[in-house]
PDB file of N, CA and C in Angstrom:
ATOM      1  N   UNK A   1     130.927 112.973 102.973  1.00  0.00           N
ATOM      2  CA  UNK A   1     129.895 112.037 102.623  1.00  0.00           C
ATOM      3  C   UNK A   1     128.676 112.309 103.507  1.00  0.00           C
ATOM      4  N   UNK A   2     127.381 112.266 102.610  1.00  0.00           N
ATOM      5  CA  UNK A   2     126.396 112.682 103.728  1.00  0.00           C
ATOM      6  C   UNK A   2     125.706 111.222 104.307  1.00  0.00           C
ATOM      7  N   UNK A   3     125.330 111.414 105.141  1.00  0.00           N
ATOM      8  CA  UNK A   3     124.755 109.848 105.750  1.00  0.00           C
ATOM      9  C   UNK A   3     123.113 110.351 105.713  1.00  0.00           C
ATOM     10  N   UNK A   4     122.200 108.929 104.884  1.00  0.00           N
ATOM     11  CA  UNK A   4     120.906 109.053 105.126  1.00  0.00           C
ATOM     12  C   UNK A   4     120.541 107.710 105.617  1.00  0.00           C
ATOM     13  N   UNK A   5     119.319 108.436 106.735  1.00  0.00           N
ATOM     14  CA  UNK A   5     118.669 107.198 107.189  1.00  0.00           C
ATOM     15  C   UNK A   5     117.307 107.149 107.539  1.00  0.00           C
ATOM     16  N   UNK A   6     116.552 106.252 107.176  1.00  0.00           N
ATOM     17  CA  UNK A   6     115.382 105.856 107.017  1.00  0.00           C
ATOM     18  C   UNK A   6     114.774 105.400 107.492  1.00  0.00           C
ATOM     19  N   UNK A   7     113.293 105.862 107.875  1.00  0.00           N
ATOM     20  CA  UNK A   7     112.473 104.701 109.163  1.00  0.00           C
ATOM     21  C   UNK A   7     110.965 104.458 108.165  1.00  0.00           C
ATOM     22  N   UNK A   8     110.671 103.133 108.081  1.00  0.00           N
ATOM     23  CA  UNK A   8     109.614 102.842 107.848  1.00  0.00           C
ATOM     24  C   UNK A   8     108.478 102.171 108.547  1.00  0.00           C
ATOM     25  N   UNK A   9     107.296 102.139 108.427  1.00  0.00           N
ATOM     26  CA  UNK A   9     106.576 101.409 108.914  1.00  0.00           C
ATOM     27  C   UNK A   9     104.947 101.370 108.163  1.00  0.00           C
ATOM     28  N   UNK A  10     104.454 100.466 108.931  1.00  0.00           N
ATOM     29  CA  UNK A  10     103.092  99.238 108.092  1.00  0.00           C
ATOM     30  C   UNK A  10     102.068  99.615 108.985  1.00  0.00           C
ATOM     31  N   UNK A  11     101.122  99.969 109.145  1.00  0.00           N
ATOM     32  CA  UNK A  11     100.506  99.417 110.252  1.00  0.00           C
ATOM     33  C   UNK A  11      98.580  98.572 109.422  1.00  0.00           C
ATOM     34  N   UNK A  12      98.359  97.186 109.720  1.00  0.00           N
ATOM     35  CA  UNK A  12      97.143  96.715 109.506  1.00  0.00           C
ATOM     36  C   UNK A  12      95.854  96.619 110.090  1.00  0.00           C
ATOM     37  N   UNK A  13      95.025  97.156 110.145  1.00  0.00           N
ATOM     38  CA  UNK A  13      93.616  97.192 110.368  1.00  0.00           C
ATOM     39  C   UNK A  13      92.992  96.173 109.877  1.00  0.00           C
ATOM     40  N   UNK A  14      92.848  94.912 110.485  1.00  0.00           N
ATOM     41  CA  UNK A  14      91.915  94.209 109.384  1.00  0.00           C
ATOM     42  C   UNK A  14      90.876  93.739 110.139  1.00  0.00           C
ATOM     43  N   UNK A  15      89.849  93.422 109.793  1.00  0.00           N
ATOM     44  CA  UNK A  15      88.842  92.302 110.457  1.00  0.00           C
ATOM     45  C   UNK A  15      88.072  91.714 109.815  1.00  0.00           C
ATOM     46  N   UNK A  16      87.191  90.176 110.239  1.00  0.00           N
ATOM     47  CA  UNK A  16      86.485  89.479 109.193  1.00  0.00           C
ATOM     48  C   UNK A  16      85.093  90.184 108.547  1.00  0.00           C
ATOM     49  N   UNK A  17      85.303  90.067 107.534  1.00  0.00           N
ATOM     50  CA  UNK A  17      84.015  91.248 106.691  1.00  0.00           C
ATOM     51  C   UNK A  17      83.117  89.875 106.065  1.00  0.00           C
ATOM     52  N   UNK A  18      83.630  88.448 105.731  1.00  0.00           N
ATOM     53  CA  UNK A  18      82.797  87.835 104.807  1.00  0.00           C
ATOM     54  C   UNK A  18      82.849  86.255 106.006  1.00  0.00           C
ATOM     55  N   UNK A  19      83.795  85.412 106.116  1.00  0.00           N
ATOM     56  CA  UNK A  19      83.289  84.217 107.047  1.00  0.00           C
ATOM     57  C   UNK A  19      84.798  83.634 107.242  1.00  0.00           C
ATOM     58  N   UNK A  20      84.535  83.209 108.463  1.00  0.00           N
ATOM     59  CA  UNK A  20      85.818  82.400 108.682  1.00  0.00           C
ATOM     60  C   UNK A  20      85.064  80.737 108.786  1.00  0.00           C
ATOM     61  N   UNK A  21      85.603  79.925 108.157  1.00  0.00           N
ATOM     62  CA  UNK A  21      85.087  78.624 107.705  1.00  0.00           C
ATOM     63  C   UNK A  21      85.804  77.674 108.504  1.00  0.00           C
ATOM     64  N   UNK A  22      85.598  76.478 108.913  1.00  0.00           N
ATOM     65  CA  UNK A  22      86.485  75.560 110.079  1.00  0.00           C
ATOM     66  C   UNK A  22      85.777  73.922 109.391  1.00  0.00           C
ATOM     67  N   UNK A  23      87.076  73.259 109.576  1.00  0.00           N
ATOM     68  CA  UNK A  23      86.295  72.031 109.314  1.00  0.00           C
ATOM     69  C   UNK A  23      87.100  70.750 109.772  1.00  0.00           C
ATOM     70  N   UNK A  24      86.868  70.212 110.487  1.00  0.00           N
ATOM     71  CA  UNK A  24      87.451  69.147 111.560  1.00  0.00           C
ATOM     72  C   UNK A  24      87.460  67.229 110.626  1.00  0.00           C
ATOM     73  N   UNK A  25      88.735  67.219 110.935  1.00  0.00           N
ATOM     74  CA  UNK A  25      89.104  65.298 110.352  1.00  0.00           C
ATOM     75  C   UNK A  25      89.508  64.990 111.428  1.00  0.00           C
ATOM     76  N   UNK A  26      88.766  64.358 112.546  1.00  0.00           N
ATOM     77  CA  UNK A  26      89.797  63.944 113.634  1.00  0.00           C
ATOM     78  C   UNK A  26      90.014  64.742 114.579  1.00  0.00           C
ATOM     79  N   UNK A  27      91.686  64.872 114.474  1.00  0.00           N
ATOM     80  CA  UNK A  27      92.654  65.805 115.480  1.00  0.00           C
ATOM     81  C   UNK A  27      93.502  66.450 114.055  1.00  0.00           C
ATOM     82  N   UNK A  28      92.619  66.954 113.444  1.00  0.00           N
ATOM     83  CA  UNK A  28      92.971  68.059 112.371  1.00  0.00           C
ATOM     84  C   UNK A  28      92.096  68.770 111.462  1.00  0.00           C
ATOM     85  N   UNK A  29      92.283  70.278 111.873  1.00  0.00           N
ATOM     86  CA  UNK A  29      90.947  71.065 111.319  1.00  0.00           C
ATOM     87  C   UNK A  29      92.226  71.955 110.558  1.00  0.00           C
ATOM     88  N   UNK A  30      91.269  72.039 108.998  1.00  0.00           N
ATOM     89  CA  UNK A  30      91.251  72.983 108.018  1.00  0.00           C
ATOM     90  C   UNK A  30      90.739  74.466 108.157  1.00  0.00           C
ATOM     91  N   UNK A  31      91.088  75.768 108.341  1.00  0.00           N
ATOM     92  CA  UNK A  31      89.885  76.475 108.127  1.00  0.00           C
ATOM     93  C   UNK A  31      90.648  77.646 107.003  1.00  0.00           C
ATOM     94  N   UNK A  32      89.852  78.756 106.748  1.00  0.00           N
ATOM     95  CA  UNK A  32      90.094  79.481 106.109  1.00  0.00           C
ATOM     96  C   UNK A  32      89.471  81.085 106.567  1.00  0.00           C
ATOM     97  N   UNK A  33      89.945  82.244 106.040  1.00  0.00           N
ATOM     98  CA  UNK A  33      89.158  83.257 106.292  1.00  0.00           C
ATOM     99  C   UNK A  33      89.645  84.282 105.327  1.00  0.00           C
ATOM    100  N   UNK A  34      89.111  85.633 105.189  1.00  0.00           N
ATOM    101  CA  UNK A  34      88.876  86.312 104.541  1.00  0.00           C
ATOM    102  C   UNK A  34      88.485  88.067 104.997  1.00  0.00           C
ATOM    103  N   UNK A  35      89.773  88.835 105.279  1.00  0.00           N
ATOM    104  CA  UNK A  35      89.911  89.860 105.970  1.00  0.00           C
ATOM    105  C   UNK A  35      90.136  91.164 104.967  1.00  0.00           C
ATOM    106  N   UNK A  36      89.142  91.901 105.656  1.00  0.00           N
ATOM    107  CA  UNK A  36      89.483  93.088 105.090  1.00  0.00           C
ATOM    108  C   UNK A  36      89.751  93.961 105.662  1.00  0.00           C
ATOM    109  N   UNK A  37      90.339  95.802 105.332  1.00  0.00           N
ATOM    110  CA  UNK A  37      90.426  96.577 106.007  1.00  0.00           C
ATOM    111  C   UNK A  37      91.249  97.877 106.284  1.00  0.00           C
ATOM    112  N   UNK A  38      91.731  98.827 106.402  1.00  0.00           N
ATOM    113  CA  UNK A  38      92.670  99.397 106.881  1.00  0.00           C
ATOM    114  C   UNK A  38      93.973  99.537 106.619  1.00  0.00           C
ATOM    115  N   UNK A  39      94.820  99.782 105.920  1.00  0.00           N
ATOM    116  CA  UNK A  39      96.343  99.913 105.990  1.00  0.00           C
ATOM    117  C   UNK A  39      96.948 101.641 106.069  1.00  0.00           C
ATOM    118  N   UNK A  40      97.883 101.364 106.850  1.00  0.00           N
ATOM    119  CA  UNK A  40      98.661 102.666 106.658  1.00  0.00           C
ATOM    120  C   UNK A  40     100.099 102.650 106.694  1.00  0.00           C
ATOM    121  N   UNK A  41     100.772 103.320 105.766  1.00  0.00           N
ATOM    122  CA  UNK A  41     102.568 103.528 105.958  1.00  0.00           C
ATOM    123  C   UNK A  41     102.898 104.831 106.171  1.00  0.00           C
ATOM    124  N   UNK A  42     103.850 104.470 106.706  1.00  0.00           N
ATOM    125  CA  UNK A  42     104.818 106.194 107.220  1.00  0.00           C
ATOM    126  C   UNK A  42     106.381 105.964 106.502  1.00  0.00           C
ATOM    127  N   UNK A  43     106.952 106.852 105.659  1.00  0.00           N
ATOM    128  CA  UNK A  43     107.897 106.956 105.943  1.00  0.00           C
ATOM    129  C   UNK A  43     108.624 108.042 106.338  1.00  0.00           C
ATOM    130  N   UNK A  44     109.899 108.166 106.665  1.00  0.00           N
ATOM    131  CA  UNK A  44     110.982 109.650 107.101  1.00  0.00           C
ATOM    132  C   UNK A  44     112.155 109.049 107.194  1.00  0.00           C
ATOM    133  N   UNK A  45     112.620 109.827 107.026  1.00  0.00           N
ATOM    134  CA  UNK A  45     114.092 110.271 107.008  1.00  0.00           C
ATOM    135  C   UNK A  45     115.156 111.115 106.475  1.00  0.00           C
ATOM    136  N   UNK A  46     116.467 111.648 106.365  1.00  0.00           N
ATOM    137  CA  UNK A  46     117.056 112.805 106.322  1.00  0.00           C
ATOM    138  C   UNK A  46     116.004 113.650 105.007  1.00  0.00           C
ATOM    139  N   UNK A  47     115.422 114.826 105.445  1.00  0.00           N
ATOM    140  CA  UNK A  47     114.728 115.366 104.442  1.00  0.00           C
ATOM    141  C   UNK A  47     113.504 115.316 104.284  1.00  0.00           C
ATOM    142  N   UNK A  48     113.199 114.214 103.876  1.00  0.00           N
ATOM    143  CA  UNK A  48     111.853 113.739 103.598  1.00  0.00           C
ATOM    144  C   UNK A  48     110.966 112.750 104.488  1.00  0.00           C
ATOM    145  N   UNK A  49     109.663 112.918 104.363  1.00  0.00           N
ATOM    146  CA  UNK A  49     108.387 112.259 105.339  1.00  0.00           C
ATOM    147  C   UNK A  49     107.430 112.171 104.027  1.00  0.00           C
ATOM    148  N   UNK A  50     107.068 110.856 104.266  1.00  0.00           N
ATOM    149  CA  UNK A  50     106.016 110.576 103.136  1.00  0.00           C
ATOM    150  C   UNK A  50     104.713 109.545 104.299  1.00  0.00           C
ATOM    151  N   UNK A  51     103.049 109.955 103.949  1.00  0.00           N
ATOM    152  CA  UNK A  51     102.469 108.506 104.333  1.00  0.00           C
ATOM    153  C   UNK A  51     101.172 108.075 103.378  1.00  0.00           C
ATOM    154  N   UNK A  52     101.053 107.356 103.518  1.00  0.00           N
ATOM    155  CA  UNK A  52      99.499 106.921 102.755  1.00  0.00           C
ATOM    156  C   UNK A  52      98.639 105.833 103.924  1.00  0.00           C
ATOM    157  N   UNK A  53      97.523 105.844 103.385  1.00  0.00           N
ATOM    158  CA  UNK A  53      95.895 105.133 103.950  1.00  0.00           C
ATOM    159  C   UNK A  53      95.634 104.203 102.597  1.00  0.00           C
ATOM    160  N   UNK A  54      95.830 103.405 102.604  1.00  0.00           N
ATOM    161  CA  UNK A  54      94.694 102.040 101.897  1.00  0.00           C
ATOM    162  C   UNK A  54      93.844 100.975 102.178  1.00  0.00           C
ATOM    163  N   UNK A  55      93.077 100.664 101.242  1.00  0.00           N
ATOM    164  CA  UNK A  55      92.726  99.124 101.717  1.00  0.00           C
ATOM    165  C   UNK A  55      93.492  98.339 101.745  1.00  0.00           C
ATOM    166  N   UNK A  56      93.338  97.359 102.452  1.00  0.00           N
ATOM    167  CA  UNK A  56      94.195  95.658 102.963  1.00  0.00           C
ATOM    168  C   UNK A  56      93.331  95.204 102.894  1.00  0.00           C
ATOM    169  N   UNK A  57      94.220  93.920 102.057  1.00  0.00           N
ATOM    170  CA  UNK A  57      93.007  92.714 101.872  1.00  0.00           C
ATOM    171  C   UNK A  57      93.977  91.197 102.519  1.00  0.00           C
ATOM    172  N   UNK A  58      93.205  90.404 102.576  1.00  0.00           N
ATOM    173  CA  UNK A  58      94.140  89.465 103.535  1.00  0.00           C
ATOM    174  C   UNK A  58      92.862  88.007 103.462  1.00  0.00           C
ATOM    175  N   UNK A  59      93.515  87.515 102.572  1.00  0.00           N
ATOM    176  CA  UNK A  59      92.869  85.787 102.449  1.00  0.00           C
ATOM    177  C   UNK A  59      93.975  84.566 102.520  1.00  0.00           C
ATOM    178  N   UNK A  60      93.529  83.548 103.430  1.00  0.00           N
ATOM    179  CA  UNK A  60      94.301  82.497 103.324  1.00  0.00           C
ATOM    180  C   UNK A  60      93.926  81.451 103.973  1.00  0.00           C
ATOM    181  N   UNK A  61      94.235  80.683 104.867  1.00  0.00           N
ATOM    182  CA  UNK A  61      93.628  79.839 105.869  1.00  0.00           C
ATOM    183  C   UNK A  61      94.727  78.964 106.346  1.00  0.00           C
ATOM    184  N   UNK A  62      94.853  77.931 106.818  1.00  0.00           N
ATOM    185  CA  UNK A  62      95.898  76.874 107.661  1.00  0.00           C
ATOM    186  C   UNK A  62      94.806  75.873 108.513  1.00  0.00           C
ATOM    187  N   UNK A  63      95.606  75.558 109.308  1.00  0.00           N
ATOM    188  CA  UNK A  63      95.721  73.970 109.612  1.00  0.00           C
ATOM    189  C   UNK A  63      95.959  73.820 111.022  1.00  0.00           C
ATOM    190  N   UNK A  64      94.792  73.161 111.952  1.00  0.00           N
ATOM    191  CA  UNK A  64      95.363  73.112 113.496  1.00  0.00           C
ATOM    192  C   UNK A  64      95.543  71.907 113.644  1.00  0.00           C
ATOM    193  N   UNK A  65      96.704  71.574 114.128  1.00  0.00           N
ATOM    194  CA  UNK A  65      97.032  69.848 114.354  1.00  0.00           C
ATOM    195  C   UNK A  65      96.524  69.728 116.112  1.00  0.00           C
ATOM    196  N   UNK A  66      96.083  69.093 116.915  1.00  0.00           N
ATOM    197  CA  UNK A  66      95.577  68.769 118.177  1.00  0.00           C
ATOM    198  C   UNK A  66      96.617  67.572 118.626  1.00  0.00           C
ATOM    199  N   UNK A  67      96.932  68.298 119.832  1.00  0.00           N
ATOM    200  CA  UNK A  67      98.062  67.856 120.325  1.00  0.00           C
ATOM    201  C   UNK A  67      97.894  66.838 121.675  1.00  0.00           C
ATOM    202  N   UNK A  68      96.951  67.965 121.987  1.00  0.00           N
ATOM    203  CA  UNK A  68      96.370  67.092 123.459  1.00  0.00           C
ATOM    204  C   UNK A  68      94.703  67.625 123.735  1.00  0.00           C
ATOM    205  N   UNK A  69      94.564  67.453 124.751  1.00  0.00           N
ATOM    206  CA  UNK A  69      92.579  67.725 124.617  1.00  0.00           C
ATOM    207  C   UNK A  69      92.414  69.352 124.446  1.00  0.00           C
ATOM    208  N   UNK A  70      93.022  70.143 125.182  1.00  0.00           N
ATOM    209  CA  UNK A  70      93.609  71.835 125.059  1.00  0.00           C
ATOM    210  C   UNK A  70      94.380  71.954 124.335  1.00  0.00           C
ATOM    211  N   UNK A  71      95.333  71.533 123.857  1.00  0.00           N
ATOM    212  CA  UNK A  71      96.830  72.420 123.483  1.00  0.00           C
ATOM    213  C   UNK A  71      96.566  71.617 121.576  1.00  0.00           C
ATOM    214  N   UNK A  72      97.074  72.576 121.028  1.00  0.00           N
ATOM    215  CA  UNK A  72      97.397  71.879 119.650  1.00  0.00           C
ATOM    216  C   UNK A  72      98.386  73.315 118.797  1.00  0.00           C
ATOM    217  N   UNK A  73      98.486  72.992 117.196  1.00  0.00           N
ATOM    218  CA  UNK A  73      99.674  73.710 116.907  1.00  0.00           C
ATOM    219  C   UNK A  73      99.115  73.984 115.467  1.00  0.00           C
ATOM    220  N   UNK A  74      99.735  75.398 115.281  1.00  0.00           N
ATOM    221  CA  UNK A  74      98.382  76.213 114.010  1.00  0.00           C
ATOM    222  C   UNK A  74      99.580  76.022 113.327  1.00  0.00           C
ATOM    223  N   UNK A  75      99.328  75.956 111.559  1.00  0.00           N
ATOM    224  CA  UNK A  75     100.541  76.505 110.626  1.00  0.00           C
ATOM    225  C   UNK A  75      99.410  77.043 109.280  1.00  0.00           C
ATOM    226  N   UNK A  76      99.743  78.246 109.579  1.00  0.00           N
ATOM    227  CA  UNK A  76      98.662  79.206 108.498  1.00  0.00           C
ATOM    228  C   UNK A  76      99.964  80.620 107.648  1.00  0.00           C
ATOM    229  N   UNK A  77      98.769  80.573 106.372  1.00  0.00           N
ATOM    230  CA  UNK A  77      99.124  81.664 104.942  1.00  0.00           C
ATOM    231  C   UNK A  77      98.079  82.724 104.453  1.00  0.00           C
ATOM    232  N   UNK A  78      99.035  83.359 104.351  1.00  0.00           N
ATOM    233  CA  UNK A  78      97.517  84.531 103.525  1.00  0.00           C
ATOM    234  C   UNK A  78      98.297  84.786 102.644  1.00  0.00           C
ATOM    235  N   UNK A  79      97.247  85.772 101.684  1.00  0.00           N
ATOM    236  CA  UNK A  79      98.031  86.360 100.636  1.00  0.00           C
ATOM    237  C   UNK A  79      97.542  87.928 101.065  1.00  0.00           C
ATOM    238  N   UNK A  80      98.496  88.830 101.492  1.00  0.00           N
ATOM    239  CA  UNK A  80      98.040  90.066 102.091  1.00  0.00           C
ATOM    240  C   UNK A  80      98.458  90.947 100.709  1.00  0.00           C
ATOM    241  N   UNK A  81      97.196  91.806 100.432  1.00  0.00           N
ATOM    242  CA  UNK A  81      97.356  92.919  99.327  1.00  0.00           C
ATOM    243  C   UNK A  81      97.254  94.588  99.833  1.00  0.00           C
ATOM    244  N   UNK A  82      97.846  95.514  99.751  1.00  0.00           N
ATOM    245  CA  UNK A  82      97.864  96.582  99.639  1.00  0.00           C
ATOM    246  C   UNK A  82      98.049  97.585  98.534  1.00  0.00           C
ATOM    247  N   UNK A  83      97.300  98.749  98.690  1.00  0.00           N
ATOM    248  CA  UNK A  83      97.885  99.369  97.489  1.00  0.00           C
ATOM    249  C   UNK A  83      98.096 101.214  98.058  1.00  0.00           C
ATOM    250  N   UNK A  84      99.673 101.130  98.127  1.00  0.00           N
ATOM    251  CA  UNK A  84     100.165 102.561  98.706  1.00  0.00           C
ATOM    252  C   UNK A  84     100.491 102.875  97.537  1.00  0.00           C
ATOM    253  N   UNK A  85     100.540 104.915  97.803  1.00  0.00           N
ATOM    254  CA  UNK A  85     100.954 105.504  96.541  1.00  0.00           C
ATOM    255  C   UNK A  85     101.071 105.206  95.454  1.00  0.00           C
ATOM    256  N   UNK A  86      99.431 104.461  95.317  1.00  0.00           N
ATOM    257  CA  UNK A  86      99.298 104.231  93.439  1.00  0.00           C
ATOM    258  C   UNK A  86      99.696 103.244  93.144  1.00  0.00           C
ATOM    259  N   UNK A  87     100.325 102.242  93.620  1.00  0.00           N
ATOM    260  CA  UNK A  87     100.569 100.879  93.173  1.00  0.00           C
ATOM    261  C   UNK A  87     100.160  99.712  94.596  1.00  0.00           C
ATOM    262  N   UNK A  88     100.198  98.866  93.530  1.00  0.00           N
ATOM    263  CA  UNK A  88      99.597  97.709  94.364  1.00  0.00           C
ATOM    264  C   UNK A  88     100.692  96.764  94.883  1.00  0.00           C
ATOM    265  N   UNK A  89     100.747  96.435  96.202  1.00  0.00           N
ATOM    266  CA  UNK A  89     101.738  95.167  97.022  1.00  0.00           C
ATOM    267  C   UNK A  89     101.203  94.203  97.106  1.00  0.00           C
ATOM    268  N   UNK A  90     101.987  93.092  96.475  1.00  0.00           N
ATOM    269  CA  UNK A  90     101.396  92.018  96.799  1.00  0.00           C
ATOM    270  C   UNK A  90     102.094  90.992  98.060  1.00  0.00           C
ATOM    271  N   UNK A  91     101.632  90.537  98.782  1.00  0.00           N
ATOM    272  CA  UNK A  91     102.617  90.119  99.913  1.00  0.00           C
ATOM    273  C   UNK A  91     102.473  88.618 100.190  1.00  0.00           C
ATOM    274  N   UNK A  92     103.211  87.899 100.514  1.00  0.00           N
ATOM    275  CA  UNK A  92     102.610  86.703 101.335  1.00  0.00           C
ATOM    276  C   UNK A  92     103.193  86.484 102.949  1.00  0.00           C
ATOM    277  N   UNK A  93     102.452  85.865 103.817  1.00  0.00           N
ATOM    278  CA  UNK A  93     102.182  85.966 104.837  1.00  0.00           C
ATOM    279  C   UNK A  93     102.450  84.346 105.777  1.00  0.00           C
ATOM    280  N   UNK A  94     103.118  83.934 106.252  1.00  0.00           N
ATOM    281  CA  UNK A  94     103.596  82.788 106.755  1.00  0.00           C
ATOM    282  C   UNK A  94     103.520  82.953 108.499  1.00  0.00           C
ATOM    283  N   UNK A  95     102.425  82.243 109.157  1.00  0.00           N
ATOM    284  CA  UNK A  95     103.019  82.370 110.971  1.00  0.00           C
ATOM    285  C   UNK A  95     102.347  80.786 111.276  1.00  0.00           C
ATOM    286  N   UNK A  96     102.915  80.504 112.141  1.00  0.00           N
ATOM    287  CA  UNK A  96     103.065  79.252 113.198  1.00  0.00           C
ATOM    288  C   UNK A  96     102.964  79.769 114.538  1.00  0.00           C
ATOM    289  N   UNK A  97     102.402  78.488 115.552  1.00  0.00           N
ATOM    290  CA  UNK A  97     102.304  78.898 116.374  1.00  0.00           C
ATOM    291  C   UNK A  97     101.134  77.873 117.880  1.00  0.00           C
ATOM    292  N   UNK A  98     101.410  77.666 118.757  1.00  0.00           N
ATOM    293  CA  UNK A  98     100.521  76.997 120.128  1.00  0.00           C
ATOM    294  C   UNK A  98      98.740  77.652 119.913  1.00  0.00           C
ATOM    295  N   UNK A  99      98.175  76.525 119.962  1.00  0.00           N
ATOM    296  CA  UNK A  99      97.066  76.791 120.408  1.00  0.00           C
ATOM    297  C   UNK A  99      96.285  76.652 121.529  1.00  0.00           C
ATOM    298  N   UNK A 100      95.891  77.381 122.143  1.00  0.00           N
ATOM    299  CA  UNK A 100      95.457  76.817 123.613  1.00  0.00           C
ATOM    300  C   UNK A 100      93.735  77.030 123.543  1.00  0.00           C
ATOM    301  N   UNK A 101      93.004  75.505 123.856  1.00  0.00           N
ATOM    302  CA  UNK A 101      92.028  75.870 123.755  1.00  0.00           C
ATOM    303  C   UNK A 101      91.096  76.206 125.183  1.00  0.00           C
ATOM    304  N   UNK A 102      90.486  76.662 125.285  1.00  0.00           N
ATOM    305  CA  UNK A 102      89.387  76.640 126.981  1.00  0.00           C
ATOM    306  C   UNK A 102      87.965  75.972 126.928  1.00  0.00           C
TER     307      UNK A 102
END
Protein backbone atom coordinates (compact mmCIF):
# COMPACT_ATOMS: atom_id res chain seq x y z
CA UNK A 1 0.00 0.00 0.00
CA UNK A 2 1.47 3.31 -0.89
CA UNK A 3 0.99 6.08 1.73
CA UNK A 4 0.24 9.78 0.47
CA UNK A 5 0.52 12.84 2.28
CA UNK A 6 -0.33 16.26 1.87
CA UNK A 7 0.55 19.76 3.05
CA UNK A 8 -1.50 22.70 2.35
CA UNK A 9 -1.56 26.18 2.93
CA UNK A 10 -3.44 29.90 2.54
CA UNK A 11 -1.63 32.70 2.99
CA UNK A 12 -3.84 36.48 3.03
CA UNK A 13 -2.66 39.81 2.08
CA UNK A 14 -5.36 42.07 2.72
CA UNK A 15 -5.75 45.72 3.60
CA UNK A 16 -8.48 48.48 3.72
CA UNK A 17 -8.82 49.76 0.01
CA UNK A 18 -12.48 51.50 0.49
CA UNK A 19 -13.50 52.56 4.51
CA UNK A 20 -13.81 51.07 7.68
CA UNK A 21 -17.13 52.65 9.18
CA UNK A 22 -17.73 52.73 13.26
CA UNK A 23 -20.75 53.78 14.94
CA UNK A 24 -21.30 54.00 18.72
CA UNK A 25 -24.99 53.34 20.95
CA UNK A 26 -23.69 53.76 24.30
CA UNK A 27 -21.27 50.93 25.37
CA UNK A 28 -21.87 49.33 21.91
CA UNK A 29 -20.34 50.13 18.56
CA UNK A 30 -21.32 48.61 15.18
CA UNK A 31 -18.68 48.88 12.53
CA UNK A 32 -17.98 47.40 9.30
CA UNK A 33 -15.11 47.21 6.68
CA UNK A 34 -14.15 46.22 3.42
CA UNK A 35 -10.70 44.51 2.48
CA UNK A 36 -9.00 43.78 -0.34
CA UNK A 37 -5.95 42.07 -1.62
CA UNK A 38 -3.48 39.33 -2.05
CA UNK A 39 -3.99 35.57 -1.70
CA UNK A 40 -1.72 32.74 -2.20
CA UNK A 41 -1.87 28.69 -1.86
CA UNK A 42 0.76 26.07 -1.92
CA UNK A 43 0.20 22.71 -2.20
CA UNK A 44 2.72 19.28 -2.05
CA UNK A 45 2.88 16.18 -1.42
CA UNK A 46 4.00 12.53 -2.48
CA UNK A 47 4.65 13.57 -6.22
CA UNK A 48 3.10 16.55 -6.76
CA UNK A 49 3.50 20.58 -5.84
CA UNK A 50 0.92 22.83 -7.09
CA UNK A 51 0.53 27.00 -6.19
CA UNK A 52 -1.50 29.91 -7.29
CA UNK A 53 -1.69 34.04 -6.60
CA UNK A 54 -5.24 35.65 -6.43
CA UNK A 55 -7.31 38.30 -5.37
CA UNK A 56 -8.99 38.19 -1.79
CA UNK A 57 -11.76 39.94 -1.06
CA UNK A 58 -12.97 40.17 2.56
CA UNK A 59 -16.26 42.21 3.73
CA UNK A 60 -18.07 42.01 6.95
CA UNK A 61 -18.13 43.94 10.15
CA UNK A 62 -19.12 43.06 14.07
CA UNK A 63 -19.80 44.47 17.20
CA UNK A 64 -17.66 45.86 20.28
CA UNK A 65 -19.48 45.43 23.54
CA UNK A 66 -17.47 47.89 26.33
CA UNK A 67 -16.77 46.28 29.25
CA UNK A 68 -15.00 48.73 31.29
CA UNK A 69 -13.49 52.32 30.34
CA UNK A 70 -10.33 50.25 28.36
CA UNK A 71 -11.24 46.75 28.05
CA UNK A 72 -14.35 45.58 25.98
CA UNK A 73 -15.13 42.36 23.73
CA UNK A 74 -15.30 42.24 19.70
CA UNK A 75 -17.61 39.44 17.96
CA UNK A 76 -17.07 39.97 14.12
CA UNK A 77 -17.85 38.08 10.28
CA UNK A 78 -16.71 38.46 6.91
CA UNK A 79 -17.47 36.85 3.94
CA UNK A 80 -13.82 36.06 2.56
CA UNK A 81 -13.69 35.29 -1.40
CA UNK A 82 -10.91 33.81 -3.36
CA UNK A 83 -10.45 32.54 -6.60
CA UNK A 84 -7.48 29.73 -7.02
CA UNK A 85 -6.97 27.68 -10.11
CA UNK A 86 -9.94 28.96 -11.99
CA UNK A 87 -12.58 28.70 -9.57
CA UNK A 88 -13.93 30.78 -7.07
CA UNK A 89 -14.01 30.07 -2.87
CA UNK A 90 -16.38 31.26 -1.12
CA UNK A 91 -15.62 31.32 2.65
CA UNK A 92 -17.04 32.61 5.81
CA UNK A 93 -15.08 33.95 8.52
CA UNK A 94 -16.08 33.95 12.36
CA UNK A 95 -13.38 35.48 15.30
CA UNK A 96 -14.03 36.81 18.84
CA UNK A 97 -12.00 38.28 20.96
CA UNK A 98 -10.59 41.27 24.12
CA UNK A 99 -10.31 44.62 23.23
CA UNK A 100 -7.94 46.77 24.83
CA UNK A 101 -8.28 50.28 24.33
CA UNK A 102 -5.29 53.18 25.11
Amino acid sequence: MRRLTVFGFVSLFLSTAASAQTDSKGSISFGSQGLFGGAHTSASGTGFSDSDTSLGTALGGGVDFRLAQTIGWRVQSDYLQTRFFGSVQNNFRFSTGVVVRF
